[in-house]
C-alpha atoms as a PDB file:
ATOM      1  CA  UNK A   1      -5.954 -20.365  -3.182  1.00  0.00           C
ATOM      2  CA  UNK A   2      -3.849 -17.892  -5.450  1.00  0.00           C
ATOM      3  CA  UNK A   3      -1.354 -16.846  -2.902  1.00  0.00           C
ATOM      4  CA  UNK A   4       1.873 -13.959  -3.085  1.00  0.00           C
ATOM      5  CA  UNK A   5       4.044 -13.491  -0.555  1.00  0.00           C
ATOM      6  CA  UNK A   6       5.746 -10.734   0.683  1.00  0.00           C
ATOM      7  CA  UNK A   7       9.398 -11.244   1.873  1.00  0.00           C
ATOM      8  CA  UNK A   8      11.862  -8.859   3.779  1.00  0.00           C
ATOM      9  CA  UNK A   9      14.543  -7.466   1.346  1.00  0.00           C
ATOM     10  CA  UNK A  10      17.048  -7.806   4.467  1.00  0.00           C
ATOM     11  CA  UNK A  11      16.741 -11.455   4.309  1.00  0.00           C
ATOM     12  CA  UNK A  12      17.111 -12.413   0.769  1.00  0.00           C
ATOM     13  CA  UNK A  13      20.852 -13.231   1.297  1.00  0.00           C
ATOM     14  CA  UNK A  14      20.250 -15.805   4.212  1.00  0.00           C
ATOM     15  CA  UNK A  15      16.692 -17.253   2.840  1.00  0.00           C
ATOM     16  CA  UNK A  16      15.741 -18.240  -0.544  1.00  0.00           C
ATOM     17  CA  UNK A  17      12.001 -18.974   0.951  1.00  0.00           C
ATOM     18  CA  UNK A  18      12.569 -22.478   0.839  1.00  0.00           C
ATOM     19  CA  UNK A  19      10.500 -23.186   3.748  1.00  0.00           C
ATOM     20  CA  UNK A  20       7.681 -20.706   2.235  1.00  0.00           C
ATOM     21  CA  UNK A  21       6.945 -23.266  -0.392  1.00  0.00           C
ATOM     22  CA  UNK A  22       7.585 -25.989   1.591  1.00  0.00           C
ATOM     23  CA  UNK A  23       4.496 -24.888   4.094  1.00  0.00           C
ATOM     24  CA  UNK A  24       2.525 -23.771   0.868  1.00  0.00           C
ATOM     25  CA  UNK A  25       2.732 -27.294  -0.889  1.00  0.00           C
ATOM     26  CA  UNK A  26       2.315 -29.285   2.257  1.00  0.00           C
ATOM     27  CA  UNK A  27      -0.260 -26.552   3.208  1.00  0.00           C
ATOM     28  CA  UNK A  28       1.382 -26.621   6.674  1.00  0.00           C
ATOM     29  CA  UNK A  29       2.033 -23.517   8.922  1.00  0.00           C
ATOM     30  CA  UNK A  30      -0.996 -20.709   7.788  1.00  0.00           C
ATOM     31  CA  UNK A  31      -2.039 -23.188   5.291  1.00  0.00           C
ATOM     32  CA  UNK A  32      -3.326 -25.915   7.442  1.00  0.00           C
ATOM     33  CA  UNK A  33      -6.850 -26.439   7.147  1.00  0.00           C
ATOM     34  CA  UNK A  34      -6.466 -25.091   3.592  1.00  0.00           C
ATOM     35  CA  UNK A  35      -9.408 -26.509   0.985  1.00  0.00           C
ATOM     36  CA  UNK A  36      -7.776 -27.137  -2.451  1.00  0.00           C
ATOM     37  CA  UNK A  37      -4.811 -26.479  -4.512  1.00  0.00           C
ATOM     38  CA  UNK A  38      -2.351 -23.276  -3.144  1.00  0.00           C
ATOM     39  CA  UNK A  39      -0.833 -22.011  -6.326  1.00  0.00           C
ATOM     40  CA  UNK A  40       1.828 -19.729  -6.125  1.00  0.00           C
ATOM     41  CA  UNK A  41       1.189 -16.583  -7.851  1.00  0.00           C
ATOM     42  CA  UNK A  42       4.294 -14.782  -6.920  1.00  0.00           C
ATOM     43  CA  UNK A  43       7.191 -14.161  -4.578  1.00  0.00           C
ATOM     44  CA  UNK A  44       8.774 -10.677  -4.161  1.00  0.00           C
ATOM     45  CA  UNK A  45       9.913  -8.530  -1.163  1.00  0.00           C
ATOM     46  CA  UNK A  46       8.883  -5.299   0.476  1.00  0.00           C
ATOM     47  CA  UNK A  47      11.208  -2.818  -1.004  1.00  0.00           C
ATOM     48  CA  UNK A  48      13.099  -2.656   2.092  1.00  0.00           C
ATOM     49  CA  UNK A  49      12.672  -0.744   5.172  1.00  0.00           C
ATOM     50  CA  UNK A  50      10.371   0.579   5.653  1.00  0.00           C
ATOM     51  CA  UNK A  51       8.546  -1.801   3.441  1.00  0.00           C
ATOM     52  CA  UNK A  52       7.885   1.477   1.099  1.00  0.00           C
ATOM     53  CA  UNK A  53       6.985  -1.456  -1.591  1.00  0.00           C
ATOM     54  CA  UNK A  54       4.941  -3.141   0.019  1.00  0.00           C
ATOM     55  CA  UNK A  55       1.015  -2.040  -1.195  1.00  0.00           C
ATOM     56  CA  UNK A  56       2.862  -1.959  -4.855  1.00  0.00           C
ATOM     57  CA  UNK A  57       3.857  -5.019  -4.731  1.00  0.00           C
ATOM     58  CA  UNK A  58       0.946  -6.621  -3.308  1.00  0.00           C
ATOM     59  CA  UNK A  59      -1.102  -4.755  -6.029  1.00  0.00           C
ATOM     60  CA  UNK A  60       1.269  -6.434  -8.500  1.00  0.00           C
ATOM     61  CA  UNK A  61       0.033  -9.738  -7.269  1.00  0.00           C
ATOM     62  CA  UNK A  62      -3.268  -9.167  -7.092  1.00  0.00           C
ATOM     63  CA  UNK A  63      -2.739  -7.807 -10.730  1.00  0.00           C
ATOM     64  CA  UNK A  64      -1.648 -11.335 -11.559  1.00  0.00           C
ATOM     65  CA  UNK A  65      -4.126 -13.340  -9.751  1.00  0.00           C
ATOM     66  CA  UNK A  66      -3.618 -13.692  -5.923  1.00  0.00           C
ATOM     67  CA  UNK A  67      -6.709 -13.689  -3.635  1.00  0.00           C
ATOM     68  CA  UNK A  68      -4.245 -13.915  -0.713  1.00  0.00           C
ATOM     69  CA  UNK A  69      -1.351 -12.210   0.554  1.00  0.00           C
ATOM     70  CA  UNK A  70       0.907 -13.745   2.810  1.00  0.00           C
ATOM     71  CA  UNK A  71       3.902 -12.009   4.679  1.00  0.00           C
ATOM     72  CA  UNK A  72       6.546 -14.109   4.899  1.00  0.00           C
ATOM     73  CA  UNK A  73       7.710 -15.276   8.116  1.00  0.00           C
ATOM     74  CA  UNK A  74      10.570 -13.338   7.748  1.00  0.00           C
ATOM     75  CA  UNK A  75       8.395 -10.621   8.272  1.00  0.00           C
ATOM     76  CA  UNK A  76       6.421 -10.875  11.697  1.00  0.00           C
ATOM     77  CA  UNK A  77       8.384 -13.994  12.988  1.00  0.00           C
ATOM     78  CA  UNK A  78      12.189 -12.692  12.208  1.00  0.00           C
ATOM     79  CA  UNK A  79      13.313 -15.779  10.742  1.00  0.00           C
ATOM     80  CA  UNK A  80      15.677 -16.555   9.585  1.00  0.00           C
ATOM     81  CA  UNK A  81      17.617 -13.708  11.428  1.00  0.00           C
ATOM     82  CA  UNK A  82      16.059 -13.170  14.778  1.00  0.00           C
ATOM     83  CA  UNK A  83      14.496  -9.563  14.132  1.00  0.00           C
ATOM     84  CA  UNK A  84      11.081  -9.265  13.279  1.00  0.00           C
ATOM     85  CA  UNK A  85      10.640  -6.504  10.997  1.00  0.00           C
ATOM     86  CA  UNK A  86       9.720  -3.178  12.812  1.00  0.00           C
ATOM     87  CA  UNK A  87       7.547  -2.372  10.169  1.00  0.00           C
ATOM     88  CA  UNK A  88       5.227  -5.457  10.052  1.00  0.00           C
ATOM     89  CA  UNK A  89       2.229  -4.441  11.679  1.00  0.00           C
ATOM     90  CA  UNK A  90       2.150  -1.108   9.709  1.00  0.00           C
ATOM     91  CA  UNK A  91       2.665  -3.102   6.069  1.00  0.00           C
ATOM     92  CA  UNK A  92      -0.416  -4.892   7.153  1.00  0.00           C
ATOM     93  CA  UNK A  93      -2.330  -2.044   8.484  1.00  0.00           C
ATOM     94  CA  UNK A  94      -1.770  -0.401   4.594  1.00  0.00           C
ATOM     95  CA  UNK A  95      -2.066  -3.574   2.836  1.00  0.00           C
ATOM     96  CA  UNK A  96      -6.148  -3.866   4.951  1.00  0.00           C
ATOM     97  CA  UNK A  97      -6.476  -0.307   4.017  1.00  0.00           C
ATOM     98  CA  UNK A  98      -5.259  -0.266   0.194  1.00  0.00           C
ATOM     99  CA  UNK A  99      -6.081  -4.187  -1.408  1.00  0.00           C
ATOM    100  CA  UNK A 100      -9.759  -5.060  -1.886  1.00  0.00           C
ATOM    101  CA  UNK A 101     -11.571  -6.475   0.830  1.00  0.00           C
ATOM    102  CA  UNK A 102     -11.720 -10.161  -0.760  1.00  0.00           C
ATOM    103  CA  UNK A 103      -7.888 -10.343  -0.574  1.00  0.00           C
ATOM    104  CA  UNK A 104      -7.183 -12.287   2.415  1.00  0.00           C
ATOM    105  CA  UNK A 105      -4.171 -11.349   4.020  1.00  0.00           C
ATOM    106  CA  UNK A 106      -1.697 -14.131   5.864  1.00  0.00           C
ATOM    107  CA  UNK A 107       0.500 -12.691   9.344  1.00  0.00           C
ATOM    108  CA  UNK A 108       2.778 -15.210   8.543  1.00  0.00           C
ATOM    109  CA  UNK A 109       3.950 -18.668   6.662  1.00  0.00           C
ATOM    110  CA  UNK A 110       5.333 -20.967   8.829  1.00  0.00           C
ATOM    111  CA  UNK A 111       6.459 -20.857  12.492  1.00  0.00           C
ATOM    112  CA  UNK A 112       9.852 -19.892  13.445  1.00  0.00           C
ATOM    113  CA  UNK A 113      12.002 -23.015  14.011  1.00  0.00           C
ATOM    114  CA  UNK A 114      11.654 -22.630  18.139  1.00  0.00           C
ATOM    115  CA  UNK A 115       7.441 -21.952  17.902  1.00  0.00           C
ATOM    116  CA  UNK A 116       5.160 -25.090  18.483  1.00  0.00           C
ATOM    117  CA  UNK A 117       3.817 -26.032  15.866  1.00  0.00           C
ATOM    118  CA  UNK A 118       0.051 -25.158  16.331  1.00  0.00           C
ATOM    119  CA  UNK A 119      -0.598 -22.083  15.163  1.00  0.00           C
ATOM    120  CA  UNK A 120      -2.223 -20.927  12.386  1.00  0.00           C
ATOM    121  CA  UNK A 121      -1.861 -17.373  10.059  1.00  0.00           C
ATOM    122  CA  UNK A 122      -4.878 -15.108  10.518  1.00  0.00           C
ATOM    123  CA  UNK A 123      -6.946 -14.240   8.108  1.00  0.00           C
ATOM    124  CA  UNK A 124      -7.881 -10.324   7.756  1.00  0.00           C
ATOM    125  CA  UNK A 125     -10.664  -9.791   9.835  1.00  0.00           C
ATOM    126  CA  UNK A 126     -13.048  -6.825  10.850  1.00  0.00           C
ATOM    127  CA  UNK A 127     -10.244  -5.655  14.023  1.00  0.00           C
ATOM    128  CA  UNK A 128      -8.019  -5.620  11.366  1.00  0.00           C
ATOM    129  CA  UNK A 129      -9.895  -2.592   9.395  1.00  0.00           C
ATOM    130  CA  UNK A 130     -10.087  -0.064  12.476  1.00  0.00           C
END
């Protein structure tokens, strides 16, 4: 896996996405189950609200070589703050509609520190396209 990730501007101050690669290398989080090496392509944020950046930016990655885009967990999860971003589900809904359909897109990277630990990210699937 060639993965980016997508981060919330908003966050940057509180997170340097520490746990990210953590969850990446250990291939923990929406990496379990993972088959090979996770290389880390590239880490950038949205833009900021309301993630105006965001299909750039994943383009950018794809550019460079990522067949999968994660959003951080900052992202759909809200941590490390508390507040998941408002503008989650519609990043997603324009990065289905604007990357090629090979580019697997992640939800999220790891759980938030008070989630049990048995979830995993979902993968774009046909739902996701309507």
């Amino acid at each position: 896996m060639k993965l980016g990730i997508i981060r919330c501007q908003q966050t940057e101050d509180f997170c340097p996405g520490s746990t990210c690669f953590h969850v990446a290398r250990n291939k923990k989080g929406a990496f379990e189950g993972t088959d090979g090496n996770i290389e880390i392509v590239g880490f950038t944020n949205c833009g900021g609200c309301p993630g105006k950046k965001a299909v750039l930016r994943a383009r950018m990655l794809v550019e460079r070589g990522a067949d999968t885009i994660a959003f951080a967990s900052c992202i759909q999860k809200g941590t490390p703050i508390g507040y998941p971003c408002p503008f989650g589900r519609r990043m997603k809904e324009l990065l289905v509609k604007n990357l090629p359909e090979n580019i697997r897109i992640l939800d999220y990277t790891h759980d938030a520190p008070d989630e049990k630990k048995n979830h995993s990210g979902s993968l774009r699937s046909d739902a996701s396209k309507e």
